[in-house]
ModelCIF file with pLDDT and N, C-alpha, C, O atoms, coordinates in Angstrom:
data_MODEL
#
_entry.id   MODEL 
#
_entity.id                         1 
_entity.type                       polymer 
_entity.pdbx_number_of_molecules   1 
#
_entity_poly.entity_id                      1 
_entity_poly.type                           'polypeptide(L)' 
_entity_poly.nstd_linkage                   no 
_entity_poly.nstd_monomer                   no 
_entity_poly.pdbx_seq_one_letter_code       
;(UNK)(UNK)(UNK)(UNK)(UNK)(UNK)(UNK)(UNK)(UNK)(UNK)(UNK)(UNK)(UNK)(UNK)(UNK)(UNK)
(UNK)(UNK)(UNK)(UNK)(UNK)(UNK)(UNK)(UNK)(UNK)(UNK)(UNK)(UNK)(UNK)(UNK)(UNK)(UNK)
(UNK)(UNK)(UNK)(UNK)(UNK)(UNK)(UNK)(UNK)(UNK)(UNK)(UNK)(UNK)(UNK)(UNK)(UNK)(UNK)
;
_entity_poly.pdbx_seq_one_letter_code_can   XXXXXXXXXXXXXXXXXXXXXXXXXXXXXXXXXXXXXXXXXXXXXXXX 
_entity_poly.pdbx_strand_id                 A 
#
loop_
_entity_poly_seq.entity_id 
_entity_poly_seq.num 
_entity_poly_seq.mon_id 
_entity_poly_seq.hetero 
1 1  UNK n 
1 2  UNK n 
1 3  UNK n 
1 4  UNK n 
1 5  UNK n 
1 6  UNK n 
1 7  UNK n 
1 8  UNK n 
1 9  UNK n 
1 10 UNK n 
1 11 UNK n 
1 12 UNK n 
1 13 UNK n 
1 14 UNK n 
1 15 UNK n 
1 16 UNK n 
1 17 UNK n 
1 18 UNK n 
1 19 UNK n 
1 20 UNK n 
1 21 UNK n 
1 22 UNK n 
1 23 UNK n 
1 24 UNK n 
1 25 UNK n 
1 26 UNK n 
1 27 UNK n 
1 28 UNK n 
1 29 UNK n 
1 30 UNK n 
1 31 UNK n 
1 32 UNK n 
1 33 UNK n 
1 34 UNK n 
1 35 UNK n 
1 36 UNK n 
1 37 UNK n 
1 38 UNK n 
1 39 UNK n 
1 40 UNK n 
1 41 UNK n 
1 42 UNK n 
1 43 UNK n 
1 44 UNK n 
1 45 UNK n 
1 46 UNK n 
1 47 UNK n 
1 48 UNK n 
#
_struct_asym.id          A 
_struct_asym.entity_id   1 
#
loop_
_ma_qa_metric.id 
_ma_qa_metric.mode 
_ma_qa_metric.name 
_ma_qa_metric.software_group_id 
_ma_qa_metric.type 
1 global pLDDT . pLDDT 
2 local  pLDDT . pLDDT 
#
_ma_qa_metric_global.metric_id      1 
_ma_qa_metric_global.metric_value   94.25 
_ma_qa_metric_global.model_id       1 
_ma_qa_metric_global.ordinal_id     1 
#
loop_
_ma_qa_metric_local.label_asym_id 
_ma_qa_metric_local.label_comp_id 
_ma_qa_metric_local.label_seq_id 
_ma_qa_metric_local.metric_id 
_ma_qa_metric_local.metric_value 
_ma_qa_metric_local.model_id 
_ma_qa_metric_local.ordinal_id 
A UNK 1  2 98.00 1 1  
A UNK 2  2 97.00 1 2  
A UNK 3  2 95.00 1 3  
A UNK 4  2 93.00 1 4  
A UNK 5  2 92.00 1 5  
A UNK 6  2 89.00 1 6  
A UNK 7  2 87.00 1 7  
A UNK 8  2 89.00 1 8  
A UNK 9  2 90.00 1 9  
A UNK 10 2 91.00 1 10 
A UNK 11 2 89.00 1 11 
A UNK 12 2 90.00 1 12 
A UNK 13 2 91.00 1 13 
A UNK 14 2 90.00 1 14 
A UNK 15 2 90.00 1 15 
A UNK 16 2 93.00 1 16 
A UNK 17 2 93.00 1 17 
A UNK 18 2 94.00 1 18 
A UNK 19 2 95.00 1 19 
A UNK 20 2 95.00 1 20 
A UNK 21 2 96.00 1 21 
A UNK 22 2 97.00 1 22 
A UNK 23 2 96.00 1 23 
A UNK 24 2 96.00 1 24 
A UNK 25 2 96.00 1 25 
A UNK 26 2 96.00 1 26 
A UNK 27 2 95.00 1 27 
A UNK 28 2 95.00 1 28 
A UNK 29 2 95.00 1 29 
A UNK 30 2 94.00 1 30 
A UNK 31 2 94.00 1 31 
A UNK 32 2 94.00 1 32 
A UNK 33 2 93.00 1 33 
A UNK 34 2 93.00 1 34 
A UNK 35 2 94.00 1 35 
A UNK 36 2 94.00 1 36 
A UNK 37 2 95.00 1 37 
A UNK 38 2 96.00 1 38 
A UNK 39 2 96.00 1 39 
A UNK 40 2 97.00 1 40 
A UNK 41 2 97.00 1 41 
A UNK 42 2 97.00 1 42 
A UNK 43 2 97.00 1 43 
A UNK 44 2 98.00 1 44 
A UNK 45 2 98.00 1 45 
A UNK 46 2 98.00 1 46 
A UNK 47 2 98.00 1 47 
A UNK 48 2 98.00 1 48 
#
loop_
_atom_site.group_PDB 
_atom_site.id 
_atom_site.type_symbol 
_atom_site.label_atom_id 
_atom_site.label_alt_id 
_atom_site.label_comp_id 
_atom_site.label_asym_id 
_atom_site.label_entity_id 
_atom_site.label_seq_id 
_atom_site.pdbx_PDB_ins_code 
_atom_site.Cartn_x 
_atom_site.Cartn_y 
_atom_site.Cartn_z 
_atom_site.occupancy 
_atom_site.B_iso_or_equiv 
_atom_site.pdbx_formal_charge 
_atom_site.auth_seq_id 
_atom_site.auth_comp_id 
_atom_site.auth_asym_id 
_atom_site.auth_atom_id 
_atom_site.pdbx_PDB_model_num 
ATOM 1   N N  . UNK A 1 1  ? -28.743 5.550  15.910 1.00 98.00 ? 1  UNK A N  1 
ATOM 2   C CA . UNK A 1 1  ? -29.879 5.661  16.831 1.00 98.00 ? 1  UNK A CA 1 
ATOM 3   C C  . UNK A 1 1  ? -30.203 4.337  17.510 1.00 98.00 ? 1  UNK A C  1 
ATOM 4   O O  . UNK A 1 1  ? -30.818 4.601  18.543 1.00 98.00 ? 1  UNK A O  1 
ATOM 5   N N  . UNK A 1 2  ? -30.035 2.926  17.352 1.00 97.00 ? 2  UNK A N  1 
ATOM 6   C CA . UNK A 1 2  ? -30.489 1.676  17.125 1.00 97.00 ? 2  UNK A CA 1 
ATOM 7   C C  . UNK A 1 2  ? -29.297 0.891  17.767 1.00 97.00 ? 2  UNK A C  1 
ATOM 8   O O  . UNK A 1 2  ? -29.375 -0.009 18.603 1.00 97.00 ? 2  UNK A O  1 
ATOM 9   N N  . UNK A 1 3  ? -27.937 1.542  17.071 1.00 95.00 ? 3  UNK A N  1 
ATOM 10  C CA . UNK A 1 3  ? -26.769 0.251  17.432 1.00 95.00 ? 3  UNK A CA 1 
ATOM 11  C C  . UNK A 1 3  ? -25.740 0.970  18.026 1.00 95.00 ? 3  UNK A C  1 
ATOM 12  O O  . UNK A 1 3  ? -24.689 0.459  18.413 1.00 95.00 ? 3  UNK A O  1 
ATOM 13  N N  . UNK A 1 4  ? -26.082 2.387  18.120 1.00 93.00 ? 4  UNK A N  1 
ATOM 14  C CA . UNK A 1 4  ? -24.347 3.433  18.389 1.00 93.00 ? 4  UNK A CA 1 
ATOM 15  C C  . UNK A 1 4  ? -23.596 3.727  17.182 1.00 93.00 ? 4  UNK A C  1 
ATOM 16  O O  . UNK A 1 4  ? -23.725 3.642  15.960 1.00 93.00 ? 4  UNK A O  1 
ATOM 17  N N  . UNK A 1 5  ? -22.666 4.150  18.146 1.00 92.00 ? 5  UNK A N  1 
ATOM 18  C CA . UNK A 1 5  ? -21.192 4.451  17.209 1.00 92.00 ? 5  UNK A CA 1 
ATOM 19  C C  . UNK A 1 5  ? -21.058 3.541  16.054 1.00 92.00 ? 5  UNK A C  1 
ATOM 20  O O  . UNK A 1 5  ? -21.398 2.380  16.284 1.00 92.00 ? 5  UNK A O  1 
ATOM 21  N N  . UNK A 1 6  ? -20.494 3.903  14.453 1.00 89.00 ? 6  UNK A N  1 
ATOM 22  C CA . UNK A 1 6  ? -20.432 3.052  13.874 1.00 89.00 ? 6  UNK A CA 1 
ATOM 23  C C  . UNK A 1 6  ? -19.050 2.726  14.612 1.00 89.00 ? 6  UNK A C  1 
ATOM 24  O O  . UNK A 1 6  ? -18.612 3.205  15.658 1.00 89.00 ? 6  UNK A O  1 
ATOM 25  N N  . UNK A 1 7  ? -18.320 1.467  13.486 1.00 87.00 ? 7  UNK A N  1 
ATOM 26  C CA . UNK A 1 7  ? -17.267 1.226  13.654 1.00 87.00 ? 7  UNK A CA 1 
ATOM 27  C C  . UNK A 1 7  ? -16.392 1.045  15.145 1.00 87.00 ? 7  UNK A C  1 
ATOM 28  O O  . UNK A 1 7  ? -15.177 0.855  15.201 1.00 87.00 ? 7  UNK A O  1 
ATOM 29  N N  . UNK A 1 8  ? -16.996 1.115  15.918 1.00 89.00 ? 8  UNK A N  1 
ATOM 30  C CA . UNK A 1 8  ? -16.159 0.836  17.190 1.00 89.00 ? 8  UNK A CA 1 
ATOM 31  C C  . UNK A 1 8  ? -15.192 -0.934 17.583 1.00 89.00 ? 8  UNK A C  1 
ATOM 32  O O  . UNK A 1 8  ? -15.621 -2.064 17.352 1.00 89.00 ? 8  UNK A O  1 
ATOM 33  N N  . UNK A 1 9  ? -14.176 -0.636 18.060 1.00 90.00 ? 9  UNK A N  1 
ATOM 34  C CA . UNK A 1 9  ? -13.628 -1.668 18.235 1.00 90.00 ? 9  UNK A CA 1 
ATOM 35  C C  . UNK A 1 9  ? -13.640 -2.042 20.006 1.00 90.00 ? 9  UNK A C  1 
ATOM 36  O O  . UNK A 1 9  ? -12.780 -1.398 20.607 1.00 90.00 ? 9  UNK A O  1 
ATOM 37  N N  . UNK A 1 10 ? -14.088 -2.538 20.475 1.00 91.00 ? 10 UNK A N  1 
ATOM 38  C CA . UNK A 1 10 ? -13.939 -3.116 22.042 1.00 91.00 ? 10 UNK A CA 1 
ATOM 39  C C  . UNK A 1 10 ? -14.728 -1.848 22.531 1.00 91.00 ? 10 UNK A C  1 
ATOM 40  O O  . UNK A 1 10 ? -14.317 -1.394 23.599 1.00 91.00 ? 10 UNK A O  1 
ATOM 41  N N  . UNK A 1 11 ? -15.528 -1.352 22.090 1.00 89.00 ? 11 UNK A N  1 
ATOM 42  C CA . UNK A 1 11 ? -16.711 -0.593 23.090 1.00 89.00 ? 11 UNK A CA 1 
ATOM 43  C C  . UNK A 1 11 ? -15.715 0.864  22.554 1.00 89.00 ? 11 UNK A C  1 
ATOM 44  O O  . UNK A 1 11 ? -16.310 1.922  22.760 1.00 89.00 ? 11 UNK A O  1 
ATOM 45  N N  . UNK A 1 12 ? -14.392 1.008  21.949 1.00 90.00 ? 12 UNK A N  1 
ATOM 46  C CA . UNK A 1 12 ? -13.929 2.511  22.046 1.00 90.00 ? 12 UNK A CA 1 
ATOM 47  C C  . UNK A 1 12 ? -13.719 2.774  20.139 1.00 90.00 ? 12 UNK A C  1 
ATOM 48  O O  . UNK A 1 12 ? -13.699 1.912  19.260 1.00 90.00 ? 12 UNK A O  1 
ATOM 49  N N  . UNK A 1 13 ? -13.620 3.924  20.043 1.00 91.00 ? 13 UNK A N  1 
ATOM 50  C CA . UNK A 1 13 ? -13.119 4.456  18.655 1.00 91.00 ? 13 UNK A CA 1 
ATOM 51  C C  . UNK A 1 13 ? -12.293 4.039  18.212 1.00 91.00 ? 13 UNK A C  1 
ATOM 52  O O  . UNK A 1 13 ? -11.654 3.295  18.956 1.00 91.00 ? 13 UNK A O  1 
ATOM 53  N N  . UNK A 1 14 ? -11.821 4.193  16.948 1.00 90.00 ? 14 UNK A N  1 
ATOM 54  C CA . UNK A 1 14 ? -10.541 3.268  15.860 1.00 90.00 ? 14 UNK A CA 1 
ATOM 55  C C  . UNK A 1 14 ? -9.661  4.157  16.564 1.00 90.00 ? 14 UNK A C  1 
ATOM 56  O O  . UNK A 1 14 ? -8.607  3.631  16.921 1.00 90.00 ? 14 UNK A O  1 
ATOM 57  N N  . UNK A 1 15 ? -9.868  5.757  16.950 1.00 90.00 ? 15 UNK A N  1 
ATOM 58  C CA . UNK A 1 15 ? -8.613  6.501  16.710 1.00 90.00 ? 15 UNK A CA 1 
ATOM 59  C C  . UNK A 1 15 ? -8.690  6.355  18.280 1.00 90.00 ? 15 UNK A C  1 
ATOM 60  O O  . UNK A 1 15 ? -7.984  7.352  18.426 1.00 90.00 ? 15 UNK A O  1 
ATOM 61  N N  . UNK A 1 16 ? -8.893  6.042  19.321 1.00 93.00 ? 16 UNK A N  1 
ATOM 62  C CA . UNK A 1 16 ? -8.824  5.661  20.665 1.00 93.00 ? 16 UNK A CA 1 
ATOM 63  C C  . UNK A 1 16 ? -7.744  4.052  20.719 1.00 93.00 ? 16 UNK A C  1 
ATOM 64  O O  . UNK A 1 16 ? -6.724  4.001  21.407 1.00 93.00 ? 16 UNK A O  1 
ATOM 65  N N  . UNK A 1 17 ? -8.102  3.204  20.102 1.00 93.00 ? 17 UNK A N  1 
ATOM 66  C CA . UNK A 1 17 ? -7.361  2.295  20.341 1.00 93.00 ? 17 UNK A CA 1 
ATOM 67  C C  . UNK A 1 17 ? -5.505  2.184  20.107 1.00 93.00 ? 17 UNK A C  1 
ATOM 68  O O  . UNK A 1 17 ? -4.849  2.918  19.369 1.00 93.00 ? 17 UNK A O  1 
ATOM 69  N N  . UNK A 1 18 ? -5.075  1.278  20.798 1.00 94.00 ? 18 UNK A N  1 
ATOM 70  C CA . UNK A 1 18 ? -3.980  1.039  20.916 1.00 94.00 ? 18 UNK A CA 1 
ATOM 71  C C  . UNK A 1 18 ? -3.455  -0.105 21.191 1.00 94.00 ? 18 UNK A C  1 
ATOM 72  O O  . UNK A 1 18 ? -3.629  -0.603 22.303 1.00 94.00 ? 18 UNK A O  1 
ATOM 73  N N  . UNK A 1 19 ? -2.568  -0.855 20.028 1.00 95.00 ? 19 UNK A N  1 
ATOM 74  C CA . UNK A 1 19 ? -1.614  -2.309 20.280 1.00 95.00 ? 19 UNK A CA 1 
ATOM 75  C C  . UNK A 1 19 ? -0.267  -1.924 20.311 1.00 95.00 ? 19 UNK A C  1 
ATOM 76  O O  . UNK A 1 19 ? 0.268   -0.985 19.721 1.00 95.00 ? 19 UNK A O  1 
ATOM 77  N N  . UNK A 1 20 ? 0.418   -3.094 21.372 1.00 95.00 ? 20 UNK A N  1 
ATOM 78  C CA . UNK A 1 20 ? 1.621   -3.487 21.448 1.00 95.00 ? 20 UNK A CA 1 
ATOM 79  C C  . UNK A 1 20 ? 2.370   -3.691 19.806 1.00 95.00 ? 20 UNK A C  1 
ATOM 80  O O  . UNK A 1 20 ? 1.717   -3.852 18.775 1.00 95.00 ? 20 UNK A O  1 
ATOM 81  N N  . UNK A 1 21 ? 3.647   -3.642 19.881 1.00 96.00 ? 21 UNK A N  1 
ATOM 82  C CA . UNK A 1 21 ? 4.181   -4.372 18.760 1.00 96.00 ? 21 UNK A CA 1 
ATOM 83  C C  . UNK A 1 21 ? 3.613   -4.377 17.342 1.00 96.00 ? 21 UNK A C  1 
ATOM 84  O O  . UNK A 1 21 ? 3.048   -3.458 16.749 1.00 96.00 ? 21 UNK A O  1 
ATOM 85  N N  . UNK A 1 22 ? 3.915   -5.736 16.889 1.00 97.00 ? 22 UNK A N  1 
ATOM 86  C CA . UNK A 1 22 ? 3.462   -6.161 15.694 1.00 97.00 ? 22 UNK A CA 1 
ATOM 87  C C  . UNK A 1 22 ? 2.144   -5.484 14.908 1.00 97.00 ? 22 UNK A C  1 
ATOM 88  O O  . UNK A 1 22 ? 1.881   -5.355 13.713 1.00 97.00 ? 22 UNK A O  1 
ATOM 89  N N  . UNK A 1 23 ? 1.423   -5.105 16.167 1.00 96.00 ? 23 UNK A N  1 
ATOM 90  C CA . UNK A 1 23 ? -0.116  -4.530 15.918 1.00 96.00 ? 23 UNK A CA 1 
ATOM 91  C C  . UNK A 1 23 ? -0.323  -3.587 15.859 1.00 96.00 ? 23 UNK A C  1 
ATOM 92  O O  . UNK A 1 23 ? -1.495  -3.294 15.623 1.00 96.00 ? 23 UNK A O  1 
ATOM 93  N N  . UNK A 1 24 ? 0.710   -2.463 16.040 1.00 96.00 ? 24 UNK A N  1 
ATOM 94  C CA . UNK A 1 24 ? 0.322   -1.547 16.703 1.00 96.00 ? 24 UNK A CA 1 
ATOM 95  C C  . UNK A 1 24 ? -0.163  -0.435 14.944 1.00 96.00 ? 24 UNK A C  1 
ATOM 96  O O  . UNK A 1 24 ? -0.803  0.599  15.132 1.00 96.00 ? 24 UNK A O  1 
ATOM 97  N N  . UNK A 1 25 ? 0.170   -0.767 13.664 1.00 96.00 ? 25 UNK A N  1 
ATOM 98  C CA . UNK A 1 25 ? -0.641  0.271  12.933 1.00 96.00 ? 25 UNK A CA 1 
ATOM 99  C C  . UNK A 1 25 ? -1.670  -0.515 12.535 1.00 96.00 ? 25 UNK A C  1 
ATOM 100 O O  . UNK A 1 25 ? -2.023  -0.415 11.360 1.00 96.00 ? 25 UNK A O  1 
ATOM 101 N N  . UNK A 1 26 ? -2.434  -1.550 13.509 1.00 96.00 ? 26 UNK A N  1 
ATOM 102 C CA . UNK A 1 26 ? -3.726  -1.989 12.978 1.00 96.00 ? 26 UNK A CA 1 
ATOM 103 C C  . UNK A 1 26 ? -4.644  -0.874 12.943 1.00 96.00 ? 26 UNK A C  1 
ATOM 104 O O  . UNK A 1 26 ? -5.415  -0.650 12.010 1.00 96.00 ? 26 UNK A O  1 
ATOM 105 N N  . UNK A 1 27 ? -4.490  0.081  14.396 1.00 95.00 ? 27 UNK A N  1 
ATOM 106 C CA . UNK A 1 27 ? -5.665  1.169  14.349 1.00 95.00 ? 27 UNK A CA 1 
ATOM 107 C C  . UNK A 1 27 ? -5.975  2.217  13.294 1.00 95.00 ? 27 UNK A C  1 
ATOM 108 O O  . UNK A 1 27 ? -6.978  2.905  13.101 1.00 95.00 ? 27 UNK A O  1 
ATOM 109 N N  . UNK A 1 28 ? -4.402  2.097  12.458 1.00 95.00 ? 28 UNK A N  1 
ATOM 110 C CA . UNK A 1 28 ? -5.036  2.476  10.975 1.00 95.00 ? 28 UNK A CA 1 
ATOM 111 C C  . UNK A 1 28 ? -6.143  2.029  10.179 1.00 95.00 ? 28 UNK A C  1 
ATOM 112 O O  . UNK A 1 28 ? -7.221  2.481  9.794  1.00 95.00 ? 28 UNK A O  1 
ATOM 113 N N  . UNK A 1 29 ? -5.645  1.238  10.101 1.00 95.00 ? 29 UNK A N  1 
ATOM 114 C CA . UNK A 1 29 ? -6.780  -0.024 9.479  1.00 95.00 ? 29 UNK A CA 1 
ATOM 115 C C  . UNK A 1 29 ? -8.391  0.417  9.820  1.00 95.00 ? 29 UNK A C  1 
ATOM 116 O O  . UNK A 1 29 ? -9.324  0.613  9.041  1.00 95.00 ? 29 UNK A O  1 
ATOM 117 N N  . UNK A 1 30 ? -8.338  0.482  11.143 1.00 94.00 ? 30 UNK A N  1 
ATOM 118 C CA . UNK A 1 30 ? -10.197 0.307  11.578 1.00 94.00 ? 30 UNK A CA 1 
ATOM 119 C C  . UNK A 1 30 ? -10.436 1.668  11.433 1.00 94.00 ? 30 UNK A C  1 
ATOM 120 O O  . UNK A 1 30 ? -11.571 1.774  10.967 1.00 94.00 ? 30 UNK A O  1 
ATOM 121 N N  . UNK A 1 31 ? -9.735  3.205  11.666 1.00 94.00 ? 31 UNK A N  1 
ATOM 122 C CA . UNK A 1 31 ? -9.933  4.537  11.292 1.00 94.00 ? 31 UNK A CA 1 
ATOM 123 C C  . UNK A 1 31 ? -10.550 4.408  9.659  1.00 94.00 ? 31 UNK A C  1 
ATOM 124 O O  . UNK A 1 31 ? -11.628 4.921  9.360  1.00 94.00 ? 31 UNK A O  1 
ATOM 125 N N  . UNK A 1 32 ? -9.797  3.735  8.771  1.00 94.00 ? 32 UNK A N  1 
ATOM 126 C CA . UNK A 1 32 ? -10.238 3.647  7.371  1.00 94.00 ? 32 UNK A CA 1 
ATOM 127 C C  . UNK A 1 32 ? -11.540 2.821  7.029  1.00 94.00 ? 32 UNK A C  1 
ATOM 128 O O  . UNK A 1 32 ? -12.388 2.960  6.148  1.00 94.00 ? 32 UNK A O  1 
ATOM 129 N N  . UNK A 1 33 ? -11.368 1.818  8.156  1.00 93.00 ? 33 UNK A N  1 
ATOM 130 C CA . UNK A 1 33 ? -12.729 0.989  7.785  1.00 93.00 ? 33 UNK A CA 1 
ATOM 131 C C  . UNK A 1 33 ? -13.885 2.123  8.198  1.00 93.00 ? 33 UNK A C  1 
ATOM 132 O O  . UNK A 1 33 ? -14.515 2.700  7.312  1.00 93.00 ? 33 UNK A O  1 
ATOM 133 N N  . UNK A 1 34 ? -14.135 2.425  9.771  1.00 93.00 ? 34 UNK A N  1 
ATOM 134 C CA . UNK A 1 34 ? -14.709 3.653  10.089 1.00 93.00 ? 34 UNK A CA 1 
ATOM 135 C C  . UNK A 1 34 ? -15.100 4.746  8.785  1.00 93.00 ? 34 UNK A C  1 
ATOM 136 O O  . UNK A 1 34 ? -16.273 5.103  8.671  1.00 93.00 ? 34 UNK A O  1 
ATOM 137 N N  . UNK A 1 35 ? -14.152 5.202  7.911  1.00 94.00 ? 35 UNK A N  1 
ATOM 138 C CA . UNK A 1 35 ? -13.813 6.519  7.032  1.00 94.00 ? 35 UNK A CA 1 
ATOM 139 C C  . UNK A 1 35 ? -14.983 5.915  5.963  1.00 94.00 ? 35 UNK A C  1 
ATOM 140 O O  . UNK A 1 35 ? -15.956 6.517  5.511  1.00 94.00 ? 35 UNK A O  1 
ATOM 141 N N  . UNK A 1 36 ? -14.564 4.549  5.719  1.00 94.00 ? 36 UNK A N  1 
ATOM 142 C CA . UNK A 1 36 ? -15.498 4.009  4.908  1.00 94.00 ? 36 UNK A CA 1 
ATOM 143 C C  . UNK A 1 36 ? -16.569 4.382  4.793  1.00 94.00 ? 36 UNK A C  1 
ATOM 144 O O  . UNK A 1 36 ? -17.087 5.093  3.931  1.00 94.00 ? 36 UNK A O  1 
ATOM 145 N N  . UNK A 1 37 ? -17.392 3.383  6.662  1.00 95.00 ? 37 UNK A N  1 
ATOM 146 C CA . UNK A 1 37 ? -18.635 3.356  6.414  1.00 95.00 ? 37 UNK A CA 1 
ATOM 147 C C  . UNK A 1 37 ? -19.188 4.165  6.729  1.00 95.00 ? 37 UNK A C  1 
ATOM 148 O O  . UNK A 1 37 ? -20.357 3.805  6.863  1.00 95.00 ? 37 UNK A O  1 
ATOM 149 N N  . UNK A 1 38 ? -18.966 5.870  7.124  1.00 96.00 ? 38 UNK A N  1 
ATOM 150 C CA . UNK A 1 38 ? -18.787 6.874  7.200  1.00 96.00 ? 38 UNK A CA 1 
ATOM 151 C C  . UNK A 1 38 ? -19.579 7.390  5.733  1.00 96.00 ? 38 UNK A C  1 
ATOM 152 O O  . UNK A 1 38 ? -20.760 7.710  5.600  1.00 96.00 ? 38 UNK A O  1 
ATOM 153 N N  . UNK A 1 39 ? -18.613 7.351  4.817  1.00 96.00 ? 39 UNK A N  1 
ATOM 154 C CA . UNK A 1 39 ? -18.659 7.313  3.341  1.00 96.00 ? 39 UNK A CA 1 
ATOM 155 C C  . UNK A 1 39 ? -20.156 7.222  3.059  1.00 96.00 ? 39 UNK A C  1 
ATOM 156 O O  . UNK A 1 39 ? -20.969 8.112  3.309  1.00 96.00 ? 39 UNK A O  1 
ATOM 157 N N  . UNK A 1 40 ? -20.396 6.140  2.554  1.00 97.00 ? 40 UNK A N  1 
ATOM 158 C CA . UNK A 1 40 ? -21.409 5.179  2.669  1.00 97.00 ? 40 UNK A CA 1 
ATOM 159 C C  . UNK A 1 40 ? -22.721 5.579  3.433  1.00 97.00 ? 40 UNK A C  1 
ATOM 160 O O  . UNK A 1 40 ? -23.598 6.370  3.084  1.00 97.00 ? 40 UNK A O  1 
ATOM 161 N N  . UNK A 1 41 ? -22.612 4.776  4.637  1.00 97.00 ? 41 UNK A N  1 
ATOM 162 C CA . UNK A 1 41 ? -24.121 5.507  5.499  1.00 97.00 ? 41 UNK A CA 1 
ATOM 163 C C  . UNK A 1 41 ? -24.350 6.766  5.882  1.00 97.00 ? 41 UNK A C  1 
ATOM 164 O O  . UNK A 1 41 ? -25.445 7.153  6.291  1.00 97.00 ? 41 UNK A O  1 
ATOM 165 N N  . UNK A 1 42 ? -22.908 7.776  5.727  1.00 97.00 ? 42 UNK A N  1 
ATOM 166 C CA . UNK A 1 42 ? -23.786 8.907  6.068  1.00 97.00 ? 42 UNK A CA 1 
ATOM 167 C C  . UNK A 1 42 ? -23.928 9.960  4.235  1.00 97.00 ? 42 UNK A C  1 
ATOM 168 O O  . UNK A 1 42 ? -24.463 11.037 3.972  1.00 97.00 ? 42 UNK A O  1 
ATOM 169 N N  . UNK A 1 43 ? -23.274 9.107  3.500  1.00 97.00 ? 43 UNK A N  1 
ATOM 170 C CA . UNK A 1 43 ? -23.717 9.949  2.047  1.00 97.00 ? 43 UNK A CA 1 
ATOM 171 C C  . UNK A 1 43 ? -24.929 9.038  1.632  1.00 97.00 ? 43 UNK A C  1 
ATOM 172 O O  . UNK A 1 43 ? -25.027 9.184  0.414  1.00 97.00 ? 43 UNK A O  1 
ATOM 173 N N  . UNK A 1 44 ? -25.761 8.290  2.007  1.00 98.00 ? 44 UNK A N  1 
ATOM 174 C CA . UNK A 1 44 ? -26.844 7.589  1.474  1.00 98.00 ? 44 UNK A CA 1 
ATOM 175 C C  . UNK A 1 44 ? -27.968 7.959  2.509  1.00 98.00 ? 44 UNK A C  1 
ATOM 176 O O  . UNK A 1 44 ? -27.814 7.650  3.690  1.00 98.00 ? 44 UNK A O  1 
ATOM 177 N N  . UNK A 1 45 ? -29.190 8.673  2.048  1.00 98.00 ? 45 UNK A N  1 
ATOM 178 C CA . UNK A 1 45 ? -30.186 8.863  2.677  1.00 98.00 ? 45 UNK A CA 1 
ATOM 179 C C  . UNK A 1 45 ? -31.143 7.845  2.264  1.00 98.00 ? 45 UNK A C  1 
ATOM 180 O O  . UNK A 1 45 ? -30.972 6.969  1.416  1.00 98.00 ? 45 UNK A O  1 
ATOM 181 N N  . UNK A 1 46 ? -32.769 8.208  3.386  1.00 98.00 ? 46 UNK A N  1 
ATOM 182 C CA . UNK A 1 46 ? -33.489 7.475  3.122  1.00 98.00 ? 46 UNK A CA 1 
ATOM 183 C C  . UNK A 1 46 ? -34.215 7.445  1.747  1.00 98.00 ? 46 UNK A C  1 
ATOM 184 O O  . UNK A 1 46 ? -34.946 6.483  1.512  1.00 98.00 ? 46 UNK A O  1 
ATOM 185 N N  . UNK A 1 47 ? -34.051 8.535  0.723  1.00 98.00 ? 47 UNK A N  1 
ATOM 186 C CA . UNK A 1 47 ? -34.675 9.211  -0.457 1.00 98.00 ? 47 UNK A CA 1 
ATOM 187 C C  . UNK A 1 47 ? -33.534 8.536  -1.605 1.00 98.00 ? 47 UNK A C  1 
ATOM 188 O O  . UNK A 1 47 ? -33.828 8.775  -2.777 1.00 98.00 ? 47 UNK A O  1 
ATOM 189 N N  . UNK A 1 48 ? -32.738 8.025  -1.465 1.00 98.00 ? 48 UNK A N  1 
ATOM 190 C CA . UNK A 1 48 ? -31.251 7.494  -2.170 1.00 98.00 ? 48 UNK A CA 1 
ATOM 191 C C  . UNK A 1 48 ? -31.824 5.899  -2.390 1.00 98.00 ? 48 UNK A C  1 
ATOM 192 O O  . UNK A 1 48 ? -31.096 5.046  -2.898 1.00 98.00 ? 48 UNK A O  1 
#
């Protein structure tokens, strides 16, 4: 409500992004970080 989307990388989604080369299964990476805090802030209410 306050900050947006969690987890976004450069203004777009983990599963939106895309690298060249060497980088290119980083967007794994930020989907899981995402999955995380996912996890987390949306299984923790204000009553928790």
């Amino acid at each position: 409500a306050v900050d947006g989307p969690l987890g976004q990388v450069h203004g777009l989604r983990p599963d939106e992004v895309e690298y060249p080369g060497v980088a290119e299964h980083l967007p794994d990476v930020w989907v899981a970080v995402r999955s995380s805090l996912r996890l987390v802030l949306d299984g923790t209410t204000l009553q928790h």
